[in-house]
C-alpha atoms as a PDB file:
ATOM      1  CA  UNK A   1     -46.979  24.941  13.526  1.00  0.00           C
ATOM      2  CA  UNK A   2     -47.355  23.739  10.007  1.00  0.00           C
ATOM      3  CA  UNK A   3     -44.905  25.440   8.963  1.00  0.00           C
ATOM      4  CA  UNK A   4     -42.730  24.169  11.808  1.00  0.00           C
ATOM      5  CA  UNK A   5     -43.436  20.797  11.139  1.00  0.00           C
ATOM      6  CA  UNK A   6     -42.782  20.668   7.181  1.00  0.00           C
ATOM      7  CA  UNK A   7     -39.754  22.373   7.907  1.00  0.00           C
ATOM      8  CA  UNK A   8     -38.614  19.421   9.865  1.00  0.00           C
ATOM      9  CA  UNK A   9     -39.923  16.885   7.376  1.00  0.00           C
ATOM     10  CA  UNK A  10     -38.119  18.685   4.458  1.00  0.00           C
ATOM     11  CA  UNK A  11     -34.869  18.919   6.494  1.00  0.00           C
ATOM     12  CA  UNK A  12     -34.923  15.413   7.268  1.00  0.00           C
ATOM     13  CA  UNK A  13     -35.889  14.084   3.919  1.00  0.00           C
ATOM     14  CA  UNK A  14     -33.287  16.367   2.536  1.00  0.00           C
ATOM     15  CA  UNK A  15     -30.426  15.121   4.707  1.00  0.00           C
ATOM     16  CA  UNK A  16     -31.576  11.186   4.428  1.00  0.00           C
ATOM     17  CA  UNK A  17     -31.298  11.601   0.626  1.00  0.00           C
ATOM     18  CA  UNK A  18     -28.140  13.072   0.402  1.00  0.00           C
ATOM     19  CA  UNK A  19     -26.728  10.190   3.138  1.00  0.00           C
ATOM     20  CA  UNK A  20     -28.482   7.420   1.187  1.00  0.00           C
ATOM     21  CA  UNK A  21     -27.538   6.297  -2.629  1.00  0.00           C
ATOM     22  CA  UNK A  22     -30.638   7.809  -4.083  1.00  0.00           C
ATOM     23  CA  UNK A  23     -32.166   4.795  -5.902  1.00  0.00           C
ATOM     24  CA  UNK A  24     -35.968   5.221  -3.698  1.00  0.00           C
ATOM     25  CA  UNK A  25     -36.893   8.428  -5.065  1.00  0.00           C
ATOM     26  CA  UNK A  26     -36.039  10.477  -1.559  1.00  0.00           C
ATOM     27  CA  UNK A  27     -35.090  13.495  -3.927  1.00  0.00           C
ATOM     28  CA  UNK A  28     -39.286  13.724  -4.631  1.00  0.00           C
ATOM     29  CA  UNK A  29     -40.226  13.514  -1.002  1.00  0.00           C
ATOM     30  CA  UNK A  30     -37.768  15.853   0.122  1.00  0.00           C
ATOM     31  CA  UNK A  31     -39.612  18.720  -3.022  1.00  0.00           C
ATOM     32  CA  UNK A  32     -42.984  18.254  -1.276  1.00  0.00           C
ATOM     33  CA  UNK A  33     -42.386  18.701   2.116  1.00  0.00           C
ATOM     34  CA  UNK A  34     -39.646  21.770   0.553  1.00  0.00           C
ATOM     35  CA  UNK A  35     -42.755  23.298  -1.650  1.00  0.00           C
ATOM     36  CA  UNK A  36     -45.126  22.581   1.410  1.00  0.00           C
ATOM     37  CA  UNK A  37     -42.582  24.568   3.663  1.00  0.00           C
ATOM     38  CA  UNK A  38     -42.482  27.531   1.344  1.00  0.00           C
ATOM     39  CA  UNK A  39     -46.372  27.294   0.926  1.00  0.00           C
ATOM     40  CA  UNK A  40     -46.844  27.765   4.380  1.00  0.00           C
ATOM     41  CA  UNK A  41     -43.913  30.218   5.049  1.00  0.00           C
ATOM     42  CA  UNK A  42     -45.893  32.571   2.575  1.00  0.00           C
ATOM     43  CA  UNK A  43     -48.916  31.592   4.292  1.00  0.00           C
ATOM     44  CA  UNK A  44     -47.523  33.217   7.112  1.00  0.00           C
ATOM     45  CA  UNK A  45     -45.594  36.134   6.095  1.00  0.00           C
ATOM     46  CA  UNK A  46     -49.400  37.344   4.636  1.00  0.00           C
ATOM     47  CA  UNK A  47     -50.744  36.677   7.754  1.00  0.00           C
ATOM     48  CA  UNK A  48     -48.637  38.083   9.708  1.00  0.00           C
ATOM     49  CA  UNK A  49     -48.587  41.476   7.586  1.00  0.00           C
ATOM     50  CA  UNK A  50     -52.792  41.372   7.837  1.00  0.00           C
ATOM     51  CA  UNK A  51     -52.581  40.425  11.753  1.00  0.00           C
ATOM     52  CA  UNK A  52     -49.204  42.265  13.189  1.00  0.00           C
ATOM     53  CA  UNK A  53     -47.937  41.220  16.456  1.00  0.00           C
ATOM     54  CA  UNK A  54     -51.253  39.253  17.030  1.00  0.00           C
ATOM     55  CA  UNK A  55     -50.009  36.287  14.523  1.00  0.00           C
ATOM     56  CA  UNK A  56     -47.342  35.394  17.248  1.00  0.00           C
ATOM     57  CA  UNK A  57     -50.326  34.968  20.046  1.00  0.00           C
ATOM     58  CA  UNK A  58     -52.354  32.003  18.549  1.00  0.00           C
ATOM     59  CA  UNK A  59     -55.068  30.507  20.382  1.00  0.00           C
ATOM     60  CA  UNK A  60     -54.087  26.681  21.480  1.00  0.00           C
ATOM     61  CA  UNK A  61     -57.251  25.477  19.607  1.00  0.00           C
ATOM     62  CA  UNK A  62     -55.394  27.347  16.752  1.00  0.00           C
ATOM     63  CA  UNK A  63     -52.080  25.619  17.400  1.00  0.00           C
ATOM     64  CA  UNK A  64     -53.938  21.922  17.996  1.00  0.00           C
ATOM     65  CA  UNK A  65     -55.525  22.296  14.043  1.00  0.00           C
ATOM     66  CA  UNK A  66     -52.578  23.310  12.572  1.00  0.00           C
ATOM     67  CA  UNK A  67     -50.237  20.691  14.369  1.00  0.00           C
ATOM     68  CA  UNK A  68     -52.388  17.997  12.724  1.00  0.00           C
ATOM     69  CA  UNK A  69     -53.043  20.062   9.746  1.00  0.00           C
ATOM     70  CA  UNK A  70     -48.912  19.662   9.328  1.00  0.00           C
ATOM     71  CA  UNK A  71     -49.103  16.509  10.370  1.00  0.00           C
ATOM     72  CA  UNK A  72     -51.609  15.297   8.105  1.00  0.00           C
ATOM     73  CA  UNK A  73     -49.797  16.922   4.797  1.00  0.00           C
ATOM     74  CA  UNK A  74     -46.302  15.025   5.985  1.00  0.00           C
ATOM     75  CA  UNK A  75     -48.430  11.756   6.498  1.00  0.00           C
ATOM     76  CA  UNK A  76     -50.013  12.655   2.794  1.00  0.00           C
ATOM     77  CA  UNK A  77     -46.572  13.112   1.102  1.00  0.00           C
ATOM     78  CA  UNK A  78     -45.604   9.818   3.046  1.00  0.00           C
ATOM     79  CA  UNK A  79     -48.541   8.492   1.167  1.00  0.00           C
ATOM     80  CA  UNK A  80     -48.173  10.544  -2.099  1.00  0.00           C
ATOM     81  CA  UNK A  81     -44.434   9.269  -2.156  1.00  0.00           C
ATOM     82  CA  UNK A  82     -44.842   5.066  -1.121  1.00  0.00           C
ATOM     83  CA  UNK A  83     -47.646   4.569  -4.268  1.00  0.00           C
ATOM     84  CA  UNK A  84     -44.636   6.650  -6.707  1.00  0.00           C
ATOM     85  CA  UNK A  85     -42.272   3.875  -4.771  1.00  0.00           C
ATOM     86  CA  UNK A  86     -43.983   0.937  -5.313  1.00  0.00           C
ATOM     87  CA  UNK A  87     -45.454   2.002  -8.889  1.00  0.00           C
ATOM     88  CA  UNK A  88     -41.815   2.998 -10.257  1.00  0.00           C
ATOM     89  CA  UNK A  89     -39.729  -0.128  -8.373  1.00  0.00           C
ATOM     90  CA  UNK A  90     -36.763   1.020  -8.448  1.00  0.00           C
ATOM     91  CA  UNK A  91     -35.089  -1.592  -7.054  1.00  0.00           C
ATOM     92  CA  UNK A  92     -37.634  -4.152  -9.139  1.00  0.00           C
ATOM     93  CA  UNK A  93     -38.881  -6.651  -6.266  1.00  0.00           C
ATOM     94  CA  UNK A  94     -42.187  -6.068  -7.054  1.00  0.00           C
ATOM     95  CA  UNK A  95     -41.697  -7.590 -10.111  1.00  0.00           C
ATOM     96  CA  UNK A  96     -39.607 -10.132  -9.257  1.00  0.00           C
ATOM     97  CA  UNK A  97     -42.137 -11.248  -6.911  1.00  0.00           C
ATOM     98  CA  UNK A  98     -44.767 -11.384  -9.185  1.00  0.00           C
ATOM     99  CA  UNK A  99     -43.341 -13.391 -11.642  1.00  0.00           C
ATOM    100  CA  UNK A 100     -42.002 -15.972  -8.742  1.00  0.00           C
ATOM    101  CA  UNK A 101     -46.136 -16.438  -8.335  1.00  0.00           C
ATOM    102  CA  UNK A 102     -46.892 -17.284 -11.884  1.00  0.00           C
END
């Protein structure tokens, strides 16, 4: 499932940064949730070769923790990538702003 989800996040990132001009960093977001996808597809090509057929029978406690483990890293890239947004400005209102207030 956290593979699943990353996948999407990565795929959407991906497509919204080649649509958009580029100037909000999109390129960064879209190489986490990419190097979380191929994190977790390793994740589960190892546990798949340790488990067998098993690893496609998960429990659903098993599937509820890693929905919001996948959820939880896209929310944390969300994160990781706003603060590298709003530290870099690209598009410089922060600073605008904050020499209006002076």
């Amino acid at each position: 499932m956290t593979l699943l989800i990353t996948v999407f996040a990565a795929v959407t990132s991906t497509i919204v940064w080649y649509v958009t001009s580029g100037n909000m960093r999109l390129g960064m977001l879209s190489l986490m949730y990419w190097g979380a996808a191929l994190m977790w597809f390793v994740d589960a090509v190892a546990e798949y070769i340790e488990k067998g057929a098993e690893y496609f029978t998960p429990a659903a406690a098993d599937m509820i923790n890693d929905c919001y483990l996948g959820l939880s890293a896209v929310a944390f890239g969300l994160v990781i990538w706003l603060v590298t947004v709003l530290i870099k400005d690209p598009k410089g209102k922060i600073g605008t702003a904050l020499m209006k207030n002076k």
